[in-house]
Protein backbone atom coordinates (compact mmCIF):
# COMPACT_ATOMS: atom_id res chain seq x y z
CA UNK A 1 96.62 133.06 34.69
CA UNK A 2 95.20 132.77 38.09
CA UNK A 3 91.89 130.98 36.62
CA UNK A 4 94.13 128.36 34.92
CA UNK A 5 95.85 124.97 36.10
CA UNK A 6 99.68 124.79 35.10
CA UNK A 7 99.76 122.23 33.54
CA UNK A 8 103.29 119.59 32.84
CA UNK A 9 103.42 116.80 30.44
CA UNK A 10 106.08 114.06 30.91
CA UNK A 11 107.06 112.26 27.95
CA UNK A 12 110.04 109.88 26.55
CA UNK A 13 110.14 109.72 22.79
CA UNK A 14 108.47 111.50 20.23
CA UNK A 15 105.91 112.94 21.79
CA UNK A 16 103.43 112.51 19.58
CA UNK A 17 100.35 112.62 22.69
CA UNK A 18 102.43 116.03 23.97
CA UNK A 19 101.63 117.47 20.45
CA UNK A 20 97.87 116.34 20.51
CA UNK A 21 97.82 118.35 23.26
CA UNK A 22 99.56 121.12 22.46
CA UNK A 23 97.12 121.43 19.22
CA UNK A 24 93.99 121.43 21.42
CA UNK A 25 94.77 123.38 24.35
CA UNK A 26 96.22 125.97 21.00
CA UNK A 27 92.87 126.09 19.71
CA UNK A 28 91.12 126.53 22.68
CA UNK A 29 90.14 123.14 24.05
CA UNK A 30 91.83 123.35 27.53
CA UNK A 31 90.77 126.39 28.50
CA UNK A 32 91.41 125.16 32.39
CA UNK A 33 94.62 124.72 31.72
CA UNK A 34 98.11 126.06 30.70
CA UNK A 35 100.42 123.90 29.87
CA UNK A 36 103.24 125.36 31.49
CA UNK A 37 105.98 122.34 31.25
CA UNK A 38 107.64 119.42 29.31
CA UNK A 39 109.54 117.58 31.35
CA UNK A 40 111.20 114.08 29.83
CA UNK A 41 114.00 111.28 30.51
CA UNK A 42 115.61 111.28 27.91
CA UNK A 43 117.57 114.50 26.04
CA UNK A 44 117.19 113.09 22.51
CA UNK A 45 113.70 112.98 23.08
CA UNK A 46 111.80 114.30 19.74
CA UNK A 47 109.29 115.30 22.43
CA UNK A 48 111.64 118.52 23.12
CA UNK A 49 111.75 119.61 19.94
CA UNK A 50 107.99 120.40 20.06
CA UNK A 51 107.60 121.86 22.90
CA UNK A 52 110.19 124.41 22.03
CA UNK A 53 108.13 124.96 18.59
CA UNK A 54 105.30 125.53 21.37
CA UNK A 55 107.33 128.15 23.85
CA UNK A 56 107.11 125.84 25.88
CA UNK A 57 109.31 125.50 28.68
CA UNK A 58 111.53 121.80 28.76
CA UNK A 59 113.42 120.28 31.43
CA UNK A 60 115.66 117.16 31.20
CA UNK A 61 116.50 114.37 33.71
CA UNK A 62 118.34 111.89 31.58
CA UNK A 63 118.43 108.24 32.55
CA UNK A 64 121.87 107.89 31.29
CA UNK A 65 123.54 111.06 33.20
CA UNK A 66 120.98 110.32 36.24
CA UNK A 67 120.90 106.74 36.38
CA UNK A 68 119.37 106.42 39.89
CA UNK A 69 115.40 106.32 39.53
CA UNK A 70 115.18 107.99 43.01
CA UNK A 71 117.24 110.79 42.88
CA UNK A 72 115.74 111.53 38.87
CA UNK A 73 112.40 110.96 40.56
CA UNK A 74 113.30 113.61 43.35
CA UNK A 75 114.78 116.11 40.74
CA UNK A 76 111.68 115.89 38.55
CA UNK A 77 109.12 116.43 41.74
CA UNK A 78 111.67 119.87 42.88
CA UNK A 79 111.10 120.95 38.96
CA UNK A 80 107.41 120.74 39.41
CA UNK A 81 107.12 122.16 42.60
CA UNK A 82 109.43 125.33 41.52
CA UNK A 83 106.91 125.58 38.29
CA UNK A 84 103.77 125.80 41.01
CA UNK A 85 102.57 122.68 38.94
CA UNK A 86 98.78 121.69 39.24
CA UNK A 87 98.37 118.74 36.85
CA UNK A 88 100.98 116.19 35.90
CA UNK A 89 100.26 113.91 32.28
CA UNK A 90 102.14 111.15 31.68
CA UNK A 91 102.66 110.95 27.97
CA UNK A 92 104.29 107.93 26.82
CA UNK A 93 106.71 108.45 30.06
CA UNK A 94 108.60 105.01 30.21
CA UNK A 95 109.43 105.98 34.16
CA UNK A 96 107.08 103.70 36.57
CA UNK A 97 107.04 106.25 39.29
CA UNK A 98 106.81 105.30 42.87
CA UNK A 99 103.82 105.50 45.84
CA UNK A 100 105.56 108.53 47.44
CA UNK A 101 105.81 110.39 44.24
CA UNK A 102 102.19 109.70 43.11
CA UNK A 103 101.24 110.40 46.66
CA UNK A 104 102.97 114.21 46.23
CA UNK A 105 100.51 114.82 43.45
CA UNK A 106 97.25 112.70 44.60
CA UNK A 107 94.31 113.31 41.94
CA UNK A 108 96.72 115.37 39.86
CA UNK A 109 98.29 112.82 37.97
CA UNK A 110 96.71 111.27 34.67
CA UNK A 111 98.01 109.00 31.93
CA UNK A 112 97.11 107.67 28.41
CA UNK A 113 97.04 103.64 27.86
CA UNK A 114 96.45 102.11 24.82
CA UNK A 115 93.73 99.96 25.78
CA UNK A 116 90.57 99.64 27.14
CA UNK A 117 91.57 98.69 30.69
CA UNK A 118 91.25 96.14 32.56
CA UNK A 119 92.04 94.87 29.15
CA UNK A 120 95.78 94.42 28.67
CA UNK A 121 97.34 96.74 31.19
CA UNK A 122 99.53 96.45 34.18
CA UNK A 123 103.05 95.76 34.76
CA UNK A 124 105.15 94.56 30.94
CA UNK A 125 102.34 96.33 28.87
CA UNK A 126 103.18 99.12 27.43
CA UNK A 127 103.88 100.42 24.11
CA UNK A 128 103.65 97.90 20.84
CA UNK A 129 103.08 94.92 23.38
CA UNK A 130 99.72 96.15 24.52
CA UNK A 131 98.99 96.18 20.68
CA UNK A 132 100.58 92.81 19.88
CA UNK A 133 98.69 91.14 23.28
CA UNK A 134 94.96 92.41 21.83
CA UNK A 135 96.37 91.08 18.08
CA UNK A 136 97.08 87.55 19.97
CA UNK A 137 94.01 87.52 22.15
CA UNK A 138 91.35 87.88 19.38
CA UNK A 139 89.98 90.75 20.26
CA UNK A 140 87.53 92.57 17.98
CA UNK A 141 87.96 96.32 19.90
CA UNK A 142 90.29 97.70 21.68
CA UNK A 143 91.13 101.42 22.65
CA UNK A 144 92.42 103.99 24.84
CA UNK A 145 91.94 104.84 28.68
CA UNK A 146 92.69 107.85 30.23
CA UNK A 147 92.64 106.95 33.87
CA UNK A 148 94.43 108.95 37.33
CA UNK A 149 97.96 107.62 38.39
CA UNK A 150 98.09 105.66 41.86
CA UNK A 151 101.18 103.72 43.21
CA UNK A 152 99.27 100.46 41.75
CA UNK A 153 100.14 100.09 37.46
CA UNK A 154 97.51 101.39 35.54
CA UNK A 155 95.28 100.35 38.33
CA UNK A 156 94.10 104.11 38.90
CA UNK A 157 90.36 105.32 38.15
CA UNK A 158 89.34 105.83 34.95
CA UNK A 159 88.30 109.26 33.27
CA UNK A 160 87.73 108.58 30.00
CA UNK A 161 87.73 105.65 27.54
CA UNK A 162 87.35 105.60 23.65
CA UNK A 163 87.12 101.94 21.50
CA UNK A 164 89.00 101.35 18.24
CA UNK A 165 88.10 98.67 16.02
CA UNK A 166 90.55 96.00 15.28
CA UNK A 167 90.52 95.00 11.34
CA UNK A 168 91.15 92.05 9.49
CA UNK A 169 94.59 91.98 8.56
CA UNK A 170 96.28 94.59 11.53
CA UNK A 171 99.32 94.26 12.64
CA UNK A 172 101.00 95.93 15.96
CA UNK A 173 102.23 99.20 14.34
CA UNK A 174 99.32 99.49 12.06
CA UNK A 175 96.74 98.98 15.37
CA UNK A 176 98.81 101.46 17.08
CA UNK A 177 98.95 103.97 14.48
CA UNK A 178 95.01 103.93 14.39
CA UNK A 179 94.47 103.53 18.38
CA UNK A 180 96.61 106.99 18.75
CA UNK A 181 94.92 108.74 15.93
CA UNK A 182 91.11 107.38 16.89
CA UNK A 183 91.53 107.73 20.56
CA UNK A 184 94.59 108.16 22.31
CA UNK A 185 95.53 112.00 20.60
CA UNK A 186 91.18 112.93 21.49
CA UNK A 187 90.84 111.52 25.04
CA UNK A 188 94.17 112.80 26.15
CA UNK A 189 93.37 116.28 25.59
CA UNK A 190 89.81 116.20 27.06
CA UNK A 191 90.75 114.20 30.12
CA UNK A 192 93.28 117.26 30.93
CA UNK A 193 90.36 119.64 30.62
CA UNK A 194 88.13 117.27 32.71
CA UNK A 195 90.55 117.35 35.39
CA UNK A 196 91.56 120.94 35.15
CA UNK A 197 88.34 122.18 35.35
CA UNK A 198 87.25 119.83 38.40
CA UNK A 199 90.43 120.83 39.84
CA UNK A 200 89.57 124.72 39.44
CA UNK A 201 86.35 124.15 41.02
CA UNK A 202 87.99 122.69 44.32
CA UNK A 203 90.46 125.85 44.53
């Protein structure tokens, strides 16, 4: 496994993005890559679940049993660090994590947003209200970035970008469902190859 980038995915719900990825690098499309960890913040997180269906391994730093962002933050970056992680995805992870801890994994941290930045992103948009912003705003596309973390929101460059139509008649959930499916579960999975492979290249 020398030739491959461990790979950990941090997520907070249901882990729908983890399983994207779990499905592509399973059939061959992240062959930079081994995704080594699932790491999330909450312990009902569905999100666990598959990654144990994956032999995966999981580890949990619950907001409600570690309440203090810093000292979950400092527990998650030790877990990493012991699992000689390369490449950190943020995968619906509801944590805004801090300069020092982005700094610890410079160029090795990427994350899924469900737009087309600059487009509704930064802090307060995330989730459904991304969705429900584009629904208020008019727009006639929207979509799904896959850009590096920095200690700025969202405000990292950009790796890959898909657009999603917006249709007469959409609401939040339904715009969602189609922005995951259409872009978010395809550009995921090919951004962590992108950067697995360019981070091979610079070993």
């Amino acid at each position: 496994m020398l030739n491959k980038i461990r790979v950990a995915v941090l997520c907070s719900g249901g882990g729908t993005n983890l399983q994207a990825i779990l499905d592509t690098a399973n059939a061959g499309g992240i062959p930079s890559g081994e995704i080594a960890l699932v790491v999330t913040d909450n312990a009902a997180a569905y999100a666990l679940e598959r990654a144990k269906r994956a032999g995966v391994e999981t580890a949990v730093f619950d907001k409600k049993a570690i309440p203090d962002r810093k000292a979950r933050e400092e527990g998650i970056l030790k877990c990493l660090q012991a699992h000689k992680i390369g490449l950190v995805i943020l995968a619906g992870f509801m944590t805004i994590l801090s300069a020092d801890f982005t700094r610890a994994f410079e160029n090795r941290i990427i994350n899924v947003h469900p737009s087309l930045i600059p487009s509704f992103c930064g802090p307060g948009f995330y989730g459904l209200k991304v969705h429900e912003a584009a629904l208020a705003r008019g727009v006639k596309v929207t979509g799904a970035t896959v850009h590096y973390v920095n200690e700025v929101c969202d405000g990292g460059p950009i790796i890959l970008q898909k657009a999603v139509e917006v249709l007469e008649g959409d609401t939040p959930e339904v715009l969602q469902k189609r922005v995951m499916r259409e872009a978010e579960w395809k550009i995921l999975p090919a951004a962590a190859e992108i950067v697995c492979r360019r981070l091979l290249e610079k070993r």
